[in-house]
Protein backbone atom coordinates (compact mmCIF):
# COMPACT_ATOMS: atom_id res chain seq x y z
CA UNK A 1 -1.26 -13.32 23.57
CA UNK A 2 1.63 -10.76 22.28
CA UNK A 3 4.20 -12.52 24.24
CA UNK A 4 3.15 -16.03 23.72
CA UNK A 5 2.85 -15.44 19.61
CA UNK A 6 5.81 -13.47 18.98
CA UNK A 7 7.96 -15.93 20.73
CA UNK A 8 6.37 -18.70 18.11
CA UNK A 9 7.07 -16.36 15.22
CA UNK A 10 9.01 -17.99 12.58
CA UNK A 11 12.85 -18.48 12.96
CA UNK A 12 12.74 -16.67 16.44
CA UNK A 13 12.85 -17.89 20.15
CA UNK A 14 10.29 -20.61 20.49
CA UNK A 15 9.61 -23.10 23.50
CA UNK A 16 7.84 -22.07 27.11
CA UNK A 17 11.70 -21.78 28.90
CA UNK A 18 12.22 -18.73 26.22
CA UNK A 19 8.52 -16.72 26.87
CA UNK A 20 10.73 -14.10 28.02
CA UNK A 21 13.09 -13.85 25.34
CA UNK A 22 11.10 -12.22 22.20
CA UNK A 23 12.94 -12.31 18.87
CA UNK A 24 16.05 -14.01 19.84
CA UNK A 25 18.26 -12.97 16.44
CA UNK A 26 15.35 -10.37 15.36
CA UNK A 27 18.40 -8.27 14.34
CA UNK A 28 19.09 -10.54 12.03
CA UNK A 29 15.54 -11.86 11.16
CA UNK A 30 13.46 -10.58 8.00
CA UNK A 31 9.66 -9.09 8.23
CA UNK A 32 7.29 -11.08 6.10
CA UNK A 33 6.09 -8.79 3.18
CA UNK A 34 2.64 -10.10 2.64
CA UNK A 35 -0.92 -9.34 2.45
CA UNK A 36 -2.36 -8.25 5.59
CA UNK A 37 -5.37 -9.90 7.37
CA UNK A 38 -7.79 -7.75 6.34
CA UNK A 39 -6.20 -7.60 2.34
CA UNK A 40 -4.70 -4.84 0.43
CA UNK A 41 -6.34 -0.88 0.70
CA UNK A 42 -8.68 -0.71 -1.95
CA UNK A 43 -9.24 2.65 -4.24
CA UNK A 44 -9.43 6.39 -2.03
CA UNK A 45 -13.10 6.57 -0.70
CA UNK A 46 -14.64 10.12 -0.84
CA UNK A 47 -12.15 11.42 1.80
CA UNK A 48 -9.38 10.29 0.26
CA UNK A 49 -8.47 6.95 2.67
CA UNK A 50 -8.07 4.02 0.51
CA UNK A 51 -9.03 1.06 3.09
CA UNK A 52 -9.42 -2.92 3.04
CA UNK A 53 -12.89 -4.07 1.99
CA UNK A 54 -15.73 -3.59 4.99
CA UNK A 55 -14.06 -0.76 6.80
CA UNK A 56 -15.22 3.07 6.27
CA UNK A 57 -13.82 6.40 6.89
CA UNK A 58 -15.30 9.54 8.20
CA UNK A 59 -13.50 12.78 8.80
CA UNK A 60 -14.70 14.31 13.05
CA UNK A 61 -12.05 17.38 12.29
CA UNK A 62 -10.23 19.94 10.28
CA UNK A 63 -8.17 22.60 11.57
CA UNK A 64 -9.71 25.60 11.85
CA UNK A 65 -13.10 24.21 11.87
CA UNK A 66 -15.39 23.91 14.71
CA UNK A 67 -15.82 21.00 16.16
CA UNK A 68 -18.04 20.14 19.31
CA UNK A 69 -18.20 24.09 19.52
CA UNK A 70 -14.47 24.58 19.84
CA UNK A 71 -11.56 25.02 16.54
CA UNK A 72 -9.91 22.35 15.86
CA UNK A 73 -6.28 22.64 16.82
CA UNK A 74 -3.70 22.90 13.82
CA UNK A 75 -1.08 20.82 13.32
CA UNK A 76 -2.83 17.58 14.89
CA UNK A 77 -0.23 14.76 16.51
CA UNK A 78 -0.42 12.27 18.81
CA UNK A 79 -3.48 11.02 20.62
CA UNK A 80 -4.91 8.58 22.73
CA UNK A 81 -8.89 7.62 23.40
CA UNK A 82 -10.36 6.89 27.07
CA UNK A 83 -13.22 5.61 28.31
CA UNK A 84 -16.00 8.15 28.95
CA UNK A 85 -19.62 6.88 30.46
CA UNK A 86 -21.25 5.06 27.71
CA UNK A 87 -19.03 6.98 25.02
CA UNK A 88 -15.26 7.46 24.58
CA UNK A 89 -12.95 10.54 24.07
CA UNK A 90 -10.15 11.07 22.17
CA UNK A 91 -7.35 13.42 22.88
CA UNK A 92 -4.93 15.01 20.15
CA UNK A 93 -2.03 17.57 20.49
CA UNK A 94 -1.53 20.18 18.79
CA UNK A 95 2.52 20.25 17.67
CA UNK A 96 2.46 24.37 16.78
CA UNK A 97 5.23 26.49 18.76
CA UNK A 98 4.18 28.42 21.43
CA UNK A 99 0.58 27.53 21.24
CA UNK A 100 0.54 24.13 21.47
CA UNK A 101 -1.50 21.92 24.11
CA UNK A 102 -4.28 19.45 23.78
CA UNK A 103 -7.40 19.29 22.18
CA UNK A 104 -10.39 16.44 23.92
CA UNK A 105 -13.21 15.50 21.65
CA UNK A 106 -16.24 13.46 23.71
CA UNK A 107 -18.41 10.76 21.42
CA UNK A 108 -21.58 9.34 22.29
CA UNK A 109 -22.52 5.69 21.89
CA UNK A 110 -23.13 5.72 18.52
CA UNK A 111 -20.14 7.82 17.33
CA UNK A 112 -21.86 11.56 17.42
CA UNK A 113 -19.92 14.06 18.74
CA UNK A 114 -21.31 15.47 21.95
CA UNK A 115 -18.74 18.00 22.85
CA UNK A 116 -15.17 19.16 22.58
CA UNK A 117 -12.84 21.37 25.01
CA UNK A 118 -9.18 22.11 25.87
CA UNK A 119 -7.40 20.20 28.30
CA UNK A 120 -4.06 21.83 27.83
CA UNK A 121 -3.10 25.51 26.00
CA UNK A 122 -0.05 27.62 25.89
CA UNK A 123 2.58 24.78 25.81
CA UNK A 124 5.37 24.26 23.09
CA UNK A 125 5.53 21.47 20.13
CA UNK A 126 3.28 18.76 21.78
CA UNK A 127 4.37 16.32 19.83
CA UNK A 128 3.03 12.96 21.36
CA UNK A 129 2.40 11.66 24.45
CA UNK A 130 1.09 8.32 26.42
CA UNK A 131 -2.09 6.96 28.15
CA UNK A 132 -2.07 6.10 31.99
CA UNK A 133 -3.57 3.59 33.29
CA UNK A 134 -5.80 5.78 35.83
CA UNK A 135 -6.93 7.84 32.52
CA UNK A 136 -4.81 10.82 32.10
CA UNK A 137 -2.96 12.31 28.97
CA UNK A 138 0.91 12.67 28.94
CA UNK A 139 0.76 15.19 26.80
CA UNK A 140 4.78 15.96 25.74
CA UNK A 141 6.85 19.11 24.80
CA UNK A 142 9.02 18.14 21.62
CA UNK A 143 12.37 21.06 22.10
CA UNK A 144 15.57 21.25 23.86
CA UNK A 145 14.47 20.94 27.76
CA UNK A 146 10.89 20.45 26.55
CA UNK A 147 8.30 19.13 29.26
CA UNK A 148 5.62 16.21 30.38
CA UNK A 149 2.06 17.62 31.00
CA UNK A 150 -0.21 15.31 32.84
CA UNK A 151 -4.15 16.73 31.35
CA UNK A 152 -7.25 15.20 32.15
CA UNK A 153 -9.04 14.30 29.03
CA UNK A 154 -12.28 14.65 30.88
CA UNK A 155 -11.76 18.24 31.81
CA UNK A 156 -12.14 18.41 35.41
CA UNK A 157 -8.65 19.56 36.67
CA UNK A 158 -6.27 21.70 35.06
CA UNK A 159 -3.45 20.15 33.17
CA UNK A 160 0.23 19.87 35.28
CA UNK A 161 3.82 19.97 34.39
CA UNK A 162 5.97 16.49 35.61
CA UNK A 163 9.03 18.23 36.17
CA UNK A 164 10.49 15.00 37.73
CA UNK A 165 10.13 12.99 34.53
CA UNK A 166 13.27 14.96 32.91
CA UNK A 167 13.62 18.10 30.63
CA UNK A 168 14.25 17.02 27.00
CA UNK A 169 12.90 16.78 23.76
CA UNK A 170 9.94 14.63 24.59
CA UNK A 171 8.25 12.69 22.28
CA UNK A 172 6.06 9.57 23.24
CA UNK A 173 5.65 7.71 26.51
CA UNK A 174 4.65 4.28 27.39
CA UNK A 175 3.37 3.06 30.48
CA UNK A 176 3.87 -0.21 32.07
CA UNK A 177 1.96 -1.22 34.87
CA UNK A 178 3.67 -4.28 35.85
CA UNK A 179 6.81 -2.43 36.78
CA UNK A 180 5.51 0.63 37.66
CA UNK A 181 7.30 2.82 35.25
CA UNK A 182 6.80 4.92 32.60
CA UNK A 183 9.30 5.08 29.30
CA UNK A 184 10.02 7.78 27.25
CA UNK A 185 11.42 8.52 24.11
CA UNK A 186 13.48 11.16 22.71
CA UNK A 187 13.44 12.57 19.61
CA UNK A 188 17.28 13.67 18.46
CA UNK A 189 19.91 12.31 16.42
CA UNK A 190 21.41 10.69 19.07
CA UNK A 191 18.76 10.58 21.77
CA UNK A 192 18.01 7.87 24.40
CA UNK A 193 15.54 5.95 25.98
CA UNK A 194 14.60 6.39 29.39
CA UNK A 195 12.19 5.07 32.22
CA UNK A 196 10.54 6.98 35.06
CA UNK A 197 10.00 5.51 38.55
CA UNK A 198 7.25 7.49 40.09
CA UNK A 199 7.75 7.46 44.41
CA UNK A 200 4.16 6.39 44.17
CA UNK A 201 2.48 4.64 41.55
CA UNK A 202 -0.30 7.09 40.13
CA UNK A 203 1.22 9.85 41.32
CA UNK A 204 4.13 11.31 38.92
CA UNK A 205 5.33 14.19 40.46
CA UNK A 206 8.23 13.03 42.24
CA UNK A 207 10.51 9.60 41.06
CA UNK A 208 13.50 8.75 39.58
CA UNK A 209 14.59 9.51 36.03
CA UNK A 210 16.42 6.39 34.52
CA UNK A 211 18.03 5.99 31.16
CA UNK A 212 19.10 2.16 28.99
CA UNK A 213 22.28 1.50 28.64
CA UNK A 214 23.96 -0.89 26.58
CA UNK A 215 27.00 -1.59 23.60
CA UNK A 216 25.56 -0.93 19.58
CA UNK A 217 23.83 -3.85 18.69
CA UNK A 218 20.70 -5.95 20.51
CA UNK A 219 20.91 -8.26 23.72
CA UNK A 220 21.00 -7.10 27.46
CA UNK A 221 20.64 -3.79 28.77
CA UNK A 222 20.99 -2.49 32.22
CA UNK A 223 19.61 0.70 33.86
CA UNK A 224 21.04 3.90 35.46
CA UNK A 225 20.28 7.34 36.90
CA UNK A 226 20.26 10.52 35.20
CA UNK A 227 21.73 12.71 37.56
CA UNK A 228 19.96 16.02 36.97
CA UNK A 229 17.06 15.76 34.99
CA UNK A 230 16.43 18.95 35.21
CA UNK A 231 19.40 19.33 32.73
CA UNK A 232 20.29 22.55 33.97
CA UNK A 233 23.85 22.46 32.56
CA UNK A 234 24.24 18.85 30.31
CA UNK A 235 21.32 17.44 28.42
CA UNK A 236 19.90 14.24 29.66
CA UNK A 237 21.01 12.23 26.94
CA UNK A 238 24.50 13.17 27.48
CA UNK A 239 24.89 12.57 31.60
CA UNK A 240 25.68 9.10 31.28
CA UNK A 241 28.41 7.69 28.97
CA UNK A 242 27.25 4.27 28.91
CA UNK A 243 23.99 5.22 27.52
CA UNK A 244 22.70 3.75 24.33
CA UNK A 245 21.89 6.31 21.96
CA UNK A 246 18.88 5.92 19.27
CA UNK A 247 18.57 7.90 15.66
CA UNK A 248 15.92 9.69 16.80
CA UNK A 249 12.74 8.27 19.20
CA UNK A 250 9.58 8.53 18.02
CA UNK A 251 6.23 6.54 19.07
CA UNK A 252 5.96 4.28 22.14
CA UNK A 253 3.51 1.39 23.27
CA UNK A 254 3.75 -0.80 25.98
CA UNK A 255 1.63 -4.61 25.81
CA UNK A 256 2.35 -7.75 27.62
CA UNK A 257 5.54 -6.85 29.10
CA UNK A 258 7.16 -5.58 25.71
CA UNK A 259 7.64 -1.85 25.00
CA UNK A 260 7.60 -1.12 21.43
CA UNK A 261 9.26 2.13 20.11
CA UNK A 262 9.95 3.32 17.10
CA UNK A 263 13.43 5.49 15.70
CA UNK A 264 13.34 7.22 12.20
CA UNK A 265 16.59 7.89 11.74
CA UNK A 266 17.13 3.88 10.95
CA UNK A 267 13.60 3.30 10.27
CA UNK A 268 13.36 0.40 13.40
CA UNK A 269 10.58 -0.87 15.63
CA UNK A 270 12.53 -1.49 18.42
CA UNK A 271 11.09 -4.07 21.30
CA UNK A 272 11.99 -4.02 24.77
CA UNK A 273 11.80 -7.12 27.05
CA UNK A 274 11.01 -5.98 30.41
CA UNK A 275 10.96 -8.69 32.04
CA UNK A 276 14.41 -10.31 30.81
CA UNK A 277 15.61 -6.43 30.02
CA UNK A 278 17.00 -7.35 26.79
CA UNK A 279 16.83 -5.20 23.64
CA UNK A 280 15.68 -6.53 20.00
CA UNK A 281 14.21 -5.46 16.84
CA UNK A 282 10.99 -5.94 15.70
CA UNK A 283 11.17 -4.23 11.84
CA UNK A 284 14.56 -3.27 10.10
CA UNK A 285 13.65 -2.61 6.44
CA UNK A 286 12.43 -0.12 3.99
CA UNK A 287 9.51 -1.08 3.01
CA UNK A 288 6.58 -1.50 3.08
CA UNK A 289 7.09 0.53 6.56
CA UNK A 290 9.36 3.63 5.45
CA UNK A 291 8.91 6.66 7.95
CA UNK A 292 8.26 5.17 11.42
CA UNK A 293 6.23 7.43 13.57
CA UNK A 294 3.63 7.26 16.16
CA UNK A 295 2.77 3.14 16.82
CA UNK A 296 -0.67 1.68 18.57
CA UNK A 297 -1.78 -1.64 19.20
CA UNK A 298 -4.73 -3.87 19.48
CA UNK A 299 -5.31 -6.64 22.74
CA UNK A 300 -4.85 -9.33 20.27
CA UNK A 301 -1.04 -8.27 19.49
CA UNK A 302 -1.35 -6.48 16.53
CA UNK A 303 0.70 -3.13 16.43
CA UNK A 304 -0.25 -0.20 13.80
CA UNK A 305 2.62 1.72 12.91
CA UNK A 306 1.90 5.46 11.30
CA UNK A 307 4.27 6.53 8.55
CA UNK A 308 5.99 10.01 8.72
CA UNK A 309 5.96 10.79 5.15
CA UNK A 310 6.64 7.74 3.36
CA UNK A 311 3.20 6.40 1.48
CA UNK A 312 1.09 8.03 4.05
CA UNK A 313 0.19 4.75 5.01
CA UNK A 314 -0.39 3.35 8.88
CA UNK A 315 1.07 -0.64 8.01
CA UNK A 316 0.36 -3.45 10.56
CA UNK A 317 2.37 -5.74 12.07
CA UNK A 318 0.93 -8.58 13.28
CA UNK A 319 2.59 -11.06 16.21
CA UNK A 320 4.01 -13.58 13.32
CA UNK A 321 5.69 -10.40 11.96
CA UNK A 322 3.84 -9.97 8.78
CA UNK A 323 4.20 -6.44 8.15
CA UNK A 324 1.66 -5.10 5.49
CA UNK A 325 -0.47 -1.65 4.53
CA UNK A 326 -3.63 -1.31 6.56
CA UNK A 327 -4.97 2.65 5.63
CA UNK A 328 -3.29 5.19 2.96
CA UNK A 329 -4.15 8.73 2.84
CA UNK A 330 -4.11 10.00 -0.97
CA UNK A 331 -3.76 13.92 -1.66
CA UNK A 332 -0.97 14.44 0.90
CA UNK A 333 2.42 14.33 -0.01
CA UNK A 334 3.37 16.54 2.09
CA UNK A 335 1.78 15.31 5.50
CA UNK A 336 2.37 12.85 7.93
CA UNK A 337 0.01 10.32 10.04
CA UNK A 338 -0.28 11.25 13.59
CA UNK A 339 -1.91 9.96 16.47
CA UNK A 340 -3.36 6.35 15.62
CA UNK A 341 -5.64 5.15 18.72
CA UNK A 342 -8.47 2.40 18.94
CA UNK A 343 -11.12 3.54 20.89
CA UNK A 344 -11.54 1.57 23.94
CA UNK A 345 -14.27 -1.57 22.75
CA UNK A 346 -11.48 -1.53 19.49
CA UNK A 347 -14.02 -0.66 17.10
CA UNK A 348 -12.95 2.73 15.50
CA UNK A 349 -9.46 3.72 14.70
CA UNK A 350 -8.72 7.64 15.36
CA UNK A 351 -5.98 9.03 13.53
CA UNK A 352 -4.94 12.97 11.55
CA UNK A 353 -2.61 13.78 8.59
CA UNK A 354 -0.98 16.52 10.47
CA UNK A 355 -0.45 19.30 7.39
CA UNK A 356 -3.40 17.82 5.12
CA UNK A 357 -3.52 18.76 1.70
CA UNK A 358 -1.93 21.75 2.01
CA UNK A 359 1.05 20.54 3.39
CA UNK A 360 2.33 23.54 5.09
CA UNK A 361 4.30 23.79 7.72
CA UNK A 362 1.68 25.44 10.53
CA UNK A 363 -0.78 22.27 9.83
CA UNK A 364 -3.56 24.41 8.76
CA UNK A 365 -5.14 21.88 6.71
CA UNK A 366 -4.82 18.93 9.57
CA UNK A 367 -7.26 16.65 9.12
CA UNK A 368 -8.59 13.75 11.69
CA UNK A 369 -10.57 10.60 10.83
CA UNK A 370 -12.11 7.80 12.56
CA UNK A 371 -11.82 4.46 10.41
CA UNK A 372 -14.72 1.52 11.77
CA UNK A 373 -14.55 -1.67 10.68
CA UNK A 374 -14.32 -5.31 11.45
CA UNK A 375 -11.05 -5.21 13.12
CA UNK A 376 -10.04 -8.27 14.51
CA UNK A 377 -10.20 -8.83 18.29
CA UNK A 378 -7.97 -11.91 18.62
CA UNK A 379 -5.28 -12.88 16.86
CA UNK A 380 -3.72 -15.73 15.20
CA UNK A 381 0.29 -16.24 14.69
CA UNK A 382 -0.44 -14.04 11.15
């Protein structure tokens, strides 16, 4: 569906010879500033979310408040939501120095909370982090030679560095199971892009660490070794001349052979082809998306992108590229929207402002909501 629509899009690639080829001249191409499909946020309900007409908020944690008999974490960031039984749980770092790690909370059938627990402590700036497709947490270390976790959201086996997937300043991975790779984005100035190659598929402790290169500009790319990713003596990003450097990486989702990443320096949602291994853009404006962050999608194609800043908004952009407000958050300037996820039947929409009201710097008044509504399932070209 995400491939086939995009490719239709208006003034991009169309035909069935270019299904490959998303956004031929997206560079170049203009988002469609228009209502949404859902319509415009309406006033701030009680908790302060202003959202389209027949969806509803609720707020399932604030930091420092118990939750499922455990505190919720401060500074809440990116998160993902597995299947769990006849429930669901969703995961959410904690981006705090020194204290970091990973916070699980486990929802029964009906949306109660039945439980919460640790699945990572003691770790550094866990920033974001990616789903696997055999339902574990990449739970990632955002400083200078910071680290991939791999935690089990269900709580059965202790949580394990992935040395092998480089030491950098992590912020968001993507996996994509028709290669067999993960990708990983980096969040500096000038960072890069990457792609793991686990030895075995499932298994990430041991592959090779792989970085895009290409000129400035969109079109093809090509692949090529990091030598040391333990980075030991050179950072990552700077092992390889040829490698195309980003304003700083930020979220990452992979769907239908595209992965979609985000860089705030430029404000861009980048897309990746896989298959052809070309390099386009998806968004290149300033508004209504200013402060590109942590990015989700839906089955049907439609991506939710979570501002840093900006309006506190999370805007969607939908496969014909009309890029419009879904969810504001009113009260806090001084925040940012972290980890968006859909729980697994797409029903509920998980998400935090990381520093609340308060808007300090420790994110003591983090804040996470679940949004449930009639979200669409499939998707037309809008």
């Amino acid at each position: 569906m995400l491939r086939r629509t995009l490719v239709r899009a208006g003034g991009l690639a169309a035909g069935s010879a270019l299904a490959g080829s998303l956004w031929q001249g997206a560079a170049r191409a203009t988002p469609v500033r228009s209502r949404g499909p859902y319509g415009p946020p309406g006033p701030p309900d009680a908790n302060g979310v202003a959202l389209p007409a027949g969806f509803t908020s609720r707020v399932v944690a604030r930091t420092g408040h118990r939750v499922g008999g455990v505190l919720w974490h401060p500074a809440p960031d990116g998160g993902a939501c597995f299947p769990d039984d006849d429930g669901w749980i969703y995961v959410s770092n904690s981006e705090i120095p020194l204290l970091g790690g990973a916070t699980a909370i486990r929802f029964g059938p009906g949306g109660a909370v039945r439980g919460a627990y640790r699945i990572l402590s003691g770790t550094n700036l866990n920033c974001a982090g990616g789903r696997t497709p055999w339902n574990t947490w990449l739970s990632c270390e955002e400083v200078p030679r910071g680290r991939v976790f791999e935690c089990d959201p269900y709580g059965s086996r202790a949580a394990m560095p992935r040395l092998a997937m480089g030491r950098f300043k992590h912020e968001a991975t993507a996996c994509d199971p028709d290669r067999r790779v993960v990708y990983l984005t980096e969040d500096e100035p000038d960072g890069c892009f990457y792609r793991f190659r686990p030895a075995h598929w499932g298994d990430l402790t041991s592959g090779l660490l792989e970085v895009l290169c290409a000129p400035s500009g969109t079109g093809p790319v090509t692949w090529r070794r990091v030598p040391n990713p333990a980075a030991l003596l050179e950072a990552t990003r700077h092992q390889v001349d040829a490698a195309r450097h980003f304003a700083g990486g930020e979220g990452c989702h992979y769907a239908d052979g595209v992965c979609f990443f985000t860089t705030k320096g430029d404000n861009r949602v980048w897309g990746y082809d896989a298959e052809n291994e070309r390099l386009e853009i998806v968004y290149d404006a300033d508004t209504p998306l200013n402060g590109v962050d942590n990015i989700t999608g839906t089955p049907g194609g439609d991506l939710y992108v979570a501002e840093d800043g900006g309006d506190m908004q999370i805007n969607l952009i939908t496969p014909g590229r009309v890029v419009a407000p879904f969810l504001r958050v009113d009260g806090h300037p001084r925040s940012e929207i972290t980890g968006p996820a859909f729980s697994p039947d797409g029903s509920r929409l998980y998400f935090s402002s990381q520093r609340g009201a308060r808007g300090d710097a420790a994110g003591t008044g983090g804040v996470t909501y679940e949004v449930s509504g009639p979200f669409r399932r499939r998707t037309s070209d809008s």
